[in-house]
N, C-alpha and C. Protein backbone atom coordinates (compact mmCIF):
# COMPACT_ATOMS: atom_id res chain seq x y z
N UNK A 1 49.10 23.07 -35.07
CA UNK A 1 47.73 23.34 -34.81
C UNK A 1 47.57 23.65 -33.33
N UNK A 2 47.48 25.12 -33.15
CA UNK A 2 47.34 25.17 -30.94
C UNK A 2 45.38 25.24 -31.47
N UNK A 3 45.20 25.30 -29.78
CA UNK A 3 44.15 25.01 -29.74
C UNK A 3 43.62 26.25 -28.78
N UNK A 4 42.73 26.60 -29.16
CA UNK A 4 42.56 28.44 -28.64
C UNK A 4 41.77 27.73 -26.88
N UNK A 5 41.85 28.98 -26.16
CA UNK A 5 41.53 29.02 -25.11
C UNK A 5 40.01 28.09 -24.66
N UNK A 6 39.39 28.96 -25.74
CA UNK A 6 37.97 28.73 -26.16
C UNK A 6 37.36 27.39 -26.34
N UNK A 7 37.94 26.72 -27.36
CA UNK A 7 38.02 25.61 -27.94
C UNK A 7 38.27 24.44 -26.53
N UNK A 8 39.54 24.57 -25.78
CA UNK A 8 39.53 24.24 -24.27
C UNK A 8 38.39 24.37 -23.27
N UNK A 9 37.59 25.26 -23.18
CA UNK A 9 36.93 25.38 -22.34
C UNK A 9 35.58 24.75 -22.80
N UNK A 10 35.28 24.73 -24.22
CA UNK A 10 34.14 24.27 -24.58
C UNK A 10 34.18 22.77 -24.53
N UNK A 11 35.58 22.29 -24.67
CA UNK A 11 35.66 21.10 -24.53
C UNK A 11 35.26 20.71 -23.22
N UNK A 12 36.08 20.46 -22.23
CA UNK A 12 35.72 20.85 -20.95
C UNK A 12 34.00 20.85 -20.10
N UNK A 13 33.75 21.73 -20.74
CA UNK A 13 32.01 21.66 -20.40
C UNK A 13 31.41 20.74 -20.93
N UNK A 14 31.60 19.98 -22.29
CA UNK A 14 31.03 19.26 -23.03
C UNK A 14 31.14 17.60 -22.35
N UNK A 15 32.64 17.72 -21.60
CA UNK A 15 33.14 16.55 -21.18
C UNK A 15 32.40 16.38 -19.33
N UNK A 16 32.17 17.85 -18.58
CA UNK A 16 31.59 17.99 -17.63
C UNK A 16 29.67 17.22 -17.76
N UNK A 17 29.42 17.95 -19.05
CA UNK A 17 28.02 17.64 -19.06
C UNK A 17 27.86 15.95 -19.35
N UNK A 18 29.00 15.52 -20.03
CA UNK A 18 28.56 14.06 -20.07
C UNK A 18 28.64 13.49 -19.01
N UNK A 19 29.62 13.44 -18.16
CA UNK A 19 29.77 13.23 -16.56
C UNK A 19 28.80 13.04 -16.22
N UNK A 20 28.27 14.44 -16.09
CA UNK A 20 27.15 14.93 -15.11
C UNK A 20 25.91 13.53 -15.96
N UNK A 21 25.79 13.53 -16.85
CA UNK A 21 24.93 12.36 -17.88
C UNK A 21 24.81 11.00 -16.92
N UNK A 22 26.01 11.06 -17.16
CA UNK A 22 26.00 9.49 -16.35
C UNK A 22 26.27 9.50 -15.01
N UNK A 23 26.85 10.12 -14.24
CA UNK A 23 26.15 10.27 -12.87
C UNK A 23 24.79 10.06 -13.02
N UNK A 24 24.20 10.97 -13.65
CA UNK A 24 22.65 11.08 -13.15
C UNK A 24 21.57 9.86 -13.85
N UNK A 25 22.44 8.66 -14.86
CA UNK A 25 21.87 7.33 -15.29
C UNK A 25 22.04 6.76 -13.92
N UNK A 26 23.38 6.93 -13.49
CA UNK A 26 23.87 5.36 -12.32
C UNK A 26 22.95 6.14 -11.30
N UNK A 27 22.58 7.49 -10.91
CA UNK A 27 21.77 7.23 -9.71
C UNK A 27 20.51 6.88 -10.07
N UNK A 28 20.03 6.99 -11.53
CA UNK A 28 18.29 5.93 -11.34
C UNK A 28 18.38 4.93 -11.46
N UNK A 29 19.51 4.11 -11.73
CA UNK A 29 19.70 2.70 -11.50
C UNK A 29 20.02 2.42 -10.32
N UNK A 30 20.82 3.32 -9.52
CA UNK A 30 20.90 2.75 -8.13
C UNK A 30 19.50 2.92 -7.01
N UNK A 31 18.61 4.05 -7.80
CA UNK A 31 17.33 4.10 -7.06
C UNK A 31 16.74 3.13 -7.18
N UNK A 32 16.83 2.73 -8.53
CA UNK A 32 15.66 1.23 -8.66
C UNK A 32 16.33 0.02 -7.90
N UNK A 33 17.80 -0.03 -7.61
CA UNK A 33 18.12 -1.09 -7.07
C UNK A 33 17.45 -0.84 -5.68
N UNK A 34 17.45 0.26 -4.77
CA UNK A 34 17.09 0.71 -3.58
C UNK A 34 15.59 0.12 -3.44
N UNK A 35 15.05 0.59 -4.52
CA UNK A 35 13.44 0.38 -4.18
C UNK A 35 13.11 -0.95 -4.48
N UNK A 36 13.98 -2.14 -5.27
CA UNK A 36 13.82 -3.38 -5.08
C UNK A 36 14.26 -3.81 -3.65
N UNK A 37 15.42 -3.91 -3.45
CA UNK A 37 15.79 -4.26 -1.76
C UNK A 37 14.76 -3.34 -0.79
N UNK A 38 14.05 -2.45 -0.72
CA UNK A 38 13.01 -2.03 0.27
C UNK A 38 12.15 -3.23 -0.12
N UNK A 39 11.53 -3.18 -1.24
CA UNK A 39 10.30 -4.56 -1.35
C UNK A 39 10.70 -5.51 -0.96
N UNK A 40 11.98 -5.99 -0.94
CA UNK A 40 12.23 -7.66 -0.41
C UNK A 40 12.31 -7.16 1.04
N UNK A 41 13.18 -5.94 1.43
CA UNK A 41 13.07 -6.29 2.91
C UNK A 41 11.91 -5.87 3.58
N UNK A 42 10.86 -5.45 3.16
CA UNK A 42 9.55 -5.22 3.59
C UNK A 42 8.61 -6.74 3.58
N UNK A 43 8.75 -7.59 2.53
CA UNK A 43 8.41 -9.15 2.04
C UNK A 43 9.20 -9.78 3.59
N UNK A 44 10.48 -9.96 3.75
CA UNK A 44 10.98 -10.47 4.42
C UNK A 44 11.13 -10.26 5.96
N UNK A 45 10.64 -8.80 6.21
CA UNK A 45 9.95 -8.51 7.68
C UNK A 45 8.79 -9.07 7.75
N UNK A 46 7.82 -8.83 6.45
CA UNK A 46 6.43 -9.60 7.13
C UNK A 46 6.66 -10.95 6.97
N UNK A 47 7.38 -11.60 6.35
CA UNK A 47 7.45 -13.31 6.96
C UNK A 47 8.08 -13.78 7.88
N UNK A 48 9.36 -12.98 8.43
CA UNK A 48 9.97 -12.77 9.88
C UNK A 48 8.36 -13.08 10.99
N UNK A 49 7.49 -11.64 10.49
CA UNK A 49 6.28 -11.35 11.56
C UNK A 49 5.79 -12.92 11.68
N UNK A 50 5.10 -13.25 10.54
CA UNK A 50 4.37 -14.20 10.38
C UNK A 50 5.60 -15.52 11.03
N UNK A 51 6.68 -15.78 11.29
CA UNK A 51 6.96 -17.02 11.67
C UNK A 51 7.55 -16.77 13.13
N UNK A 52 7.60 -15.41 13.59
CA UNK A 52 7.49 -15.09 15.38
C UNK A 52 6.30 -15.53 15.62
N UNK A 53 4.98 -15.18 15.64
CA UNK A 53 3.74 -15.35 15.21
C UNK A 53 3.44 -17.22 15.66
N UNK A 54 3.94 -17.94 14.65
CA UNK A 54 3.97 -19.32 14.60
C UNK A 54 4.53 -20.07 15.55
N UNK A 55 5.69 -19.16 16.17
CA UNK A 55 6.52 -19.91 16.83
C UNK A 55 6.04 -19.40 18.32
N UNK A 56 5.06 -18.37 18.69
CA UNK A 56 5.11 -17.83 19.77
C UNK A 56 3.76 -18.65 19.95
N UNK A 57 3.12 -19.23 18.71
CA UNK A 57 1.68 -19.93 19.53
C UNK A 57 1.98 -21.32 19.38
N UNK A 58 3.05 -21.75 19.04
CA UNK A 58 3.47 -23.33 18.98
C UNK A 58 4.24 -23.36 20.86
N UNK A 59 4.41 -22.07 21.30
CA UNK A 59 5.34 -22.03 22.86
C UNK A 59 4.00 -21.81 23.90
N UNK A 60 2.72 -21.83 23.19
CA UNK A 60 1.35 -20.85 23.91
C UNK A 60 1.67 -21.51 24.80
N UNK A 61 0.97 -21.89 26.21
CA UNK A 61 0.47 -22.78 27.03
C UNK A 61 -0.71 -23.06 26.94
N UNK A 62 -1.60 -21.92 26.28
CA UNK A 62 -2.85 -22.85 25.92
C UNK A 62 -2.89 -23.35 24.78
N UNK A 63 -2.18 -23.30 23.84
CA UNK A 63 -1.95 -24.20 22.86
C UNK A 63 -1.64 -25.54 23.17
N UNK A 64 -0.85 -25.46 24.27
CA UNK A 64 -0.42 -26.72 24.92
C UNK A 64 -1.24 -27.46 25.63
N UNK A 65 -1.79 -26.47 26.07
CA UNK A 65 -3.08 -27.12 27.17
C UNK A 65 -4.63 -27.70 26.42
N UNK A 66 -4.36 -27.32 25.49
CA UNK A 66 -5.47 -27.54 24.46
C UNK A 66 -5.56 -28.81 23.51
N UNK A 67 -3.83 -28.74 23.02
CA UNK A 67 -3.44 -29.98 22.66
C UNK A 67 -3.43 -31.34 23.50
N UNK A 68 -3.24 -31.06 24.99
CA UNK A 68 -3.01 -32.27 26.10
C UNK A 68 -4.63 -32.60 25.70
N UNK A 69 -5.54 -31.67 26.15
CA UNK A 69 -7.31 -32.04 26.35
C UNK A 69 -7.50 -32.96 24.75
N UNK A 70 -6.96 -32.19 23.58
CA UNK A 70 -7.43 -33.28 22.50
C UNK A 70 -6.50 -34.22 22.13
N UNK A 71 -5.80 -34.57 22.89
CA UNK A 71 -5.21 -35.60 22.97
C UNK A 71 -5.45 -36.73 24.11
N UNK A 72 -6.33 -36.68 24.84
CA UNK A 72 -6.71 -36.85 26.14
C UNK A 72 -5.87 -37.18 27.16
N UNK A 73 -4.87 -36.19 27.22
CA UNK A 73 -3.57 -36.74 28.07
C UNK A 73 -3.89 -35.84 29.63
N UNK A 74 -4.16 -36.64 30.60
CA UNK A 74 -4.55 -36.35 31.78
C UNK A 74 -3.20 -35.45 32.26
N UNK A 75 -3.14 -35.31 34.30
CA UNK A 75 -2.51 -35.07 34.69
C UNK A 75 -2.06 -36.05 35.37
N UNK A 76 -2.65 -37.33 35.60
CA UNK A 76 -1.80 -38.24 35.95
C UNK A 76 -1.65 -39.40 35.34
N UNK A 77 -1.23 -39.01 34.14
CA UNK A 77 -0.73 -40.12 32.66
C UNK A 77 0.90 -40.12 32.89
N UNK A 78 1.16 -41.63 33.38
CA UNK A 78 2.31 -41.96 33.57
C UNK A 78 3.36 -42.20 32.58
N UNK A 79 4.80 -41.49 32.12
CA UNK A 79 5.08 -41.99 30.92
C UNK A 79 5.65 -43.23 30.89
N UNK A 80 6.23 -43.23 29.69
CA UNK A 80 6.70 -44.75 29.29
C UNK A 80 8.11 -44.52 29.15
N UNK A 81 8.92 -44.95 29.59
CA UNK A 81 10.27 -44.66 29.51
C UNK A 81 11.06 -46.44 28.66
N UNK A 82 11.92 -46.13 27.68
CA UNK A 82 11.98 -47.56 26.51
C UNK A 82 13.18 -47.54 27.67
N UNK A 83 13.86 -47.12 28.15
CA UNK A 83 15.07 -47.86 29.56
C UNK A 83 14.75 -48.97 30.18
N UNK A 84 13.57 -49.24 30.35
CA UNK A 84 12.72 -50.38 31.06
C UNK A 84 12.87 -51.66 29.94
N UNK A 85 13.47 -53.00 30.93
CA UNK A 85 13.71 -53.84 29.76
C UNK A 85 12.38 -54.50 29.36
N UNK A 86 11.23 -54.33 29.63
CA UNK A 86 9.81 -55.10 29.32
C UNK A 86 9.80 -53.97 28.08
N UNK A 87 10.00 -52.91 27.93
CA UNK A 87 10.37 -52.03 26.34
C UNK A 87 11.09 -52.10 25.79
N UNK A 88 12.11 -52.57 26.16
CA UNK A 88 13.56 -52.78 25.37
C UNK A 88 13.55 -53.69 24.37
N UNK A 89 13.00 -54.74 25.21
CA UNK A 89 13.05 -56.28 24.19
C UNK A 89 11.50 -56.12 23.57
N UNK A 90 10.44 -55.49 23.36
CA UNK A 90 9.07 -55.35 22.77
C UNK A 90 8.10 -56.67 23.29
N UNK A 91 8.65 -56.43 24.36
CA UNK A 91 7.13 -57.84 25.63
C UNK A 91 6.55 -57.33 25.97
């Protein structure tokens, strides 16, 4: 049984077009993987933002200075250091 020229080439294309098939499945699956990792890393920049944000007004100085006033901690509030043995032993 040979197999005519024809018969070869049709094969061939038939085996090209399925290729081409699934190439073109795995790239809309790899698009949808793409466009999930953009949403997380878009999610995960704005909570990046939001905890620079947190951490840059927890460093404020008027945060700080705001906290001393409602806390009523003067400028000449002496601390307490527990090295001192009248703290050490709780007299």
């Amino acid at each position: 049984m040979r197999l005519s020229i024809n018969t070869i080439i049709i094969g061939i294309i038939i085996l090209l077009i399925g290729v081409n098939i699934a190439i073109f499945i795995q790239g809309i699956k790899l698009g949808n993987e793409i466009s999930f990792y953009e949403t997380e890393l878009a999610s995960l920049n704005q909570e990046n933002i939001e905890s620079e944000q947190a951490i840059y007004k927890l460093e404020s100085h008027v945060w700080t200075a705001s906290l001393a006033a409602e806390l009523k901690y003067g400028k000449y509030n002496a601390p307490m250091y527990s090295q001192l043995p009248k703290y050490a032993r709780n007299k």
